[in-house]
Each structure stands twice: as structure tokens, then as C-alpha cells.
Protein backbone atom coordinates (compact mmCIF):
# COMPACT_ATOMS: atom_id res chain seq x y z
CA UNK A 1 71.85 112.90 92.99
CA UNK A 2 74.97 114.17 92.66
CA UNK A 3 77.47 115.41 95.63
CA UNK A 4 79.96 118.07 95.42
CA UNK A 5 83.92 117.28 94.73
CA UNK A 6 85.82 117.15 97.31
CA UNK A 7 89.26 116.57 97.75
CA UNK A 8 91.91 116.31 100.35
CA UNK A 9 94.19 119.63 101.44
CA UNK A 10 97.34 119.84 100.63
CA UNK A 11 99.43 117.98 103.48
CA UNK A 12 102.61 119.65 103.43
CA UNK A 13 101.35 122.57 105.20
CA UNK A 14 99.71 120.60 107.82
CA UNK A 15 103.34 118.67 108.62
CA UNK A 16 106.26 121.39 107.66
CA UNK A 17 105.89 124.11 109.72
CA UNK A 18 105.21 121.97 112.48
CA UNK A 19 108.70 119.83 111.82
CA UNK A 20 110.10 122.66 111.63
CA UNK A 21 109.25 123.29 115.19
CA UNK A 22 110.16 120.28 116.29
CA UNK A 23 113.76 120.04 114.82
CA UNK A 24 114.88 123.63 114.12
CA UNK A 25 118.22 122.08 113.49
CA UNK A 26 117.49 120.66 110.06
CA UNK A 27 116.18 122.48 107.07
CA UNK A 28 113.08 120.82 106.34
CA UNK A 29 111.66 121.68 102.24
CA UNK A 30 108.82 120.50 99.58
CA UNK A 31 111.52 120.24 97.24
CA UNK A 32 115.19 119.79 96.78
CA UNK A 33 117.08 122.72 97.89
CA UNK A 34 121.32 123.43 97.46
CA UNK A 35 122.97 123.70 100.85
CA UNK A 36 126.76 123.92 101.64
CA UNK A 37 127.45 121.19 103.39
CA UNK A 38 127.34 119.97 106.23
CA UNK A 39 123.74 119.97 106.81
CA UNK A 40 120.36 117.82 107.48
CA UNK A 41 118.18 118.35 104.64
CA UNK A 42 114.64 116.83 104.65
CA UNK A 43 112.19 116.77 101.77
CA UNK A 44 108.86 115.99 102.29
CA UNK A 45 106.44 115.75 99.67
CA UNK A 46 102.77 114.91 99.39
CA UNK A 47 101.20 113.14 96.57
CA UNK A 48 97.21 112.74 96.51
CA UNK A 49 96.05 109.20 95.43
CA UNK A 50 93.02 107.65 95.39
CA UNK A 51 89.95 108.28 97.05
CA UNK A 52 89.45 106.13 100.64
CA UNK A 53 85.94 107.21 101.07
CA UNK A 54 83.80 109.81 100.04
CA UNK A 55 85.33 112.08 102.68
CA UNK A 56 88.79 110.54 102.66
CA UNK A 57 91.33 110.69 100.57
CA UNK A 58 94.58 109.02 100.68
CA UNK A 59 97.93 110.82 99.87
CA UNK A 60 101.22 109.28 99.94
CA UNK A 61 103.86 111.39 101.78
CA UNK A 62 107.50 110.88 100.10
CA UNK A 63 110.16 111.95 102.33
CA UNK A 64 114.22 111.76 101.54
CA UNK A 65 116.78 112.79 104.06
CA UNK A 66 119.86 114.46 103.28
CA UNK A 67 122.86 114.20 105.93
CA UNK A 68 125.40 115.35 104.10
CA UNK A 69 129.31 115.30 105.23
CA UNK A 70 131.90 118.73 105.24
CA UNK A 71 133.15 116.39 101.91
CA UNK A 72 129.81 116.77 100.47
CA UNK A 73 129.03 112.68 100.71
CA UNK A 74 126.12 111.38 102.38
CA UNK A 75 125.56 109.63 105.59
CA UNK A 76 123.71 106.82 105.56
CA UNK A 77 123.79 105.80 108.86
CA UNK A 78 122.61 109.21 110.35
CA UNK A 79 120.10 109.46 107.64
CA UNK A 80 118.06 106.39 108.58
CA UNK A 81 118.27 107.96 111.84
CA UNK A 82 117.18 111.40 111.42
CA UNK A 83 114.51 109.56 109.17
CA UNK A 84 112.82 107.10 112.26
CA UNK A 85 112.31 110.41 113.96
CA UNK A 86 110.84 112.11 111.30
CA UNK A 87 108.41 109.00 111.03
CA UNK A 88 107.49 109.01 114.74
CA UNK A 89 107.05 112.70 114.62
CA UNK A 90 104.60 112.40 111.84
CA UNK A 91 102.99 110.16 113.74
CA UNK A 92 102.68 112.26 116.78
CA UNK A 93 101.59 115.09 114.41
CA UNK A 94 98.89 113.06 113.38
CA UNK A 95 97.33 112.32 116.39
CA UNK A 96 96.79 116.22 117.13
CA UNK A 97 95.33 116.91 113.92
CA UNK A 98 91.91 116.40 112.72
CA UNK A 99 92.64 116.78 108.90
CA UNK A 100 95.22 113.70 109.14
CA UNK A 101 93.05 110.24 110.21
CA UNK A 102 96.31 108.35 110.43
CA UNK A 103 99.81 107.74 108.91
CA UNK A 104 101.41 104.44 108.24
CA UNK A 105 104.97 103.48 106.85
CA UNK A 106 104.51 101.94 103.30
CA UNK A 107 108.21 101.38 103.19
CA UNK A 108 111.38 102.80 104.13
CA UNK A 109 113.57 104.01 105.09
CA UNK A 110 115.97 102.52 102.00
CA UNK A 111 119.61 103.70 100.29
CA UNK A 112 118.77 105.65 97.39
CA UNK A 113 121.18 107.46 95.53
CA UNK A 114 123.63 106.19 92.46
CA UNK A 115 126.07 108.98 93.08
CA UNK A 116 126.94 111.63 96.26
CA UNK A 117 124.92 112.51 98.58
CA UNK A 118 123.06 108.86 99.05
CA UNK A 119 120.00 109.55 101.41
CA UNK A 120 117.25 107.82 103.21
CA UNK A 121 113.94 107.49 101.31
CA UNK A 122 110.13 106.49 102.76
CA UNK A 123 106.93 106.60 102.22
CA UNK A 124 104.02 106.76 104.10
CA UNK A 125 100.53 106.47 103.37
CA UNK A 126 98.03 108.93 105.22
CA UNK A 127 94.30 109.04 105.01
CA UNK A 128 93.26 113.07 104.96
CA UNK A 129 89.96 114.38 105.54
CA UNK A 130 88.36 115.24 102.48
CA UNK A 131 87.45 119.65 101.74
């Protein structure tokens, strides 16, 4: 017998728009985008991995924050901030959505960076309902 694929959505329209929402202060992208500086710059990114169950799928969500000085270097400091609340937000997204089954932080948020801007980098691991 065989079942139909199915596969897990795409995640970043199920979390953007409604970060967006939530901090209309910060420019929140799929992919990296030039700014002038100063500005907040968050990148979130969704990566399908392997499948949980047959209606589950995992994806890993990748997410760097950008808060970049007048001087064009990075701040730490206010990253790794800016990045917690991105994380709890998730989380709060995620238990008013259907498609999401939960969100967990895999690791993060670390320095990444070799030269200016250094930002904050995590990832979480979500379990999406499969389509």
C-alpha cells in the first residue's frame, strides 16, 4: 500500500510576518539583506530535515541577528538580547499555531562572525505538521 508524499510547509511564512508584528522595530528577512547602519537585522531561515513521523516533519530554523553600530560593527551584547526574545516569541508563536507542534533551542545563541558585523546565531528545531 502505498501513501501519498507529504511534506512539511515552508515555515518562514508561518513565523515572519508574524515577527514582524511583534517587533516592527527590526527588519526581520529569509536572507541577508544590506542596511545602513544602525539597525536590527534578523534572518530567519528554515531548513526541512528529516521526517519525525509520517505526518511530521522536522525543520531546523537558523536564525542570526544583526545589531549593528552607526560605525558599522556589531553588538554582541544587544544581539544575544534581541535574540532570547526572538526565541521566546517563537515559542509563543508556536503555541497559536497548529502547523508548528513545538520549537526547541538546539543551540544558541553563539558569536559568529570572523570580521564586522559579529552577530548572534541559533538554532532551533521545530516539528511541523506534515501537507
Amino acid at each position: 500500500m502505498s501513501y501519498p508524499l507529504l511534506v512539511a510547509p515552508r515555515i518562514e511564512p508561518l513565523l515572519v510576518p508574524r515577527l514582524r508584528e511583534m517587533y516592527p522595530e527590526y527588519v526581520i528577512a529569509t536572507a541577508q539583506t544590506t542596511l545602513k547602519p544602525p539597525y536590527t537585522l534578523i534572518v530567519l531561515v528554515g531548513e526541512p530535515q528529516g521526517k519525525q513521523h509520517m505526518l511530521s516533519q522536522y525543520v531546523r530554523i537558523r536564525l542570526s541577528v544583526y545589531c549593528v553600530r552607526e560605525d558599522g560593527t556589531g553588538n554582541w551584547q544587544q544581539a544575544q538580547h534581541v535574540s532570547h526574545d526572538i526565541i521566546r516569541a517563537i515559542g509563543s508563536i508556536v503555541q497559536q499555531t497548529l502547523q508548528i507542534f513545538n520549537a526547541e533551542l538546539e543551540s544558541g545563541p553563539i558569536i559568529l562572525g570572523d570580521s564586522e558585523p559579529q552577530f548572534a546565531y541559533s538554532i532551533l528545531l521545530a516539528t511541523v505538521a506534515c501537507e
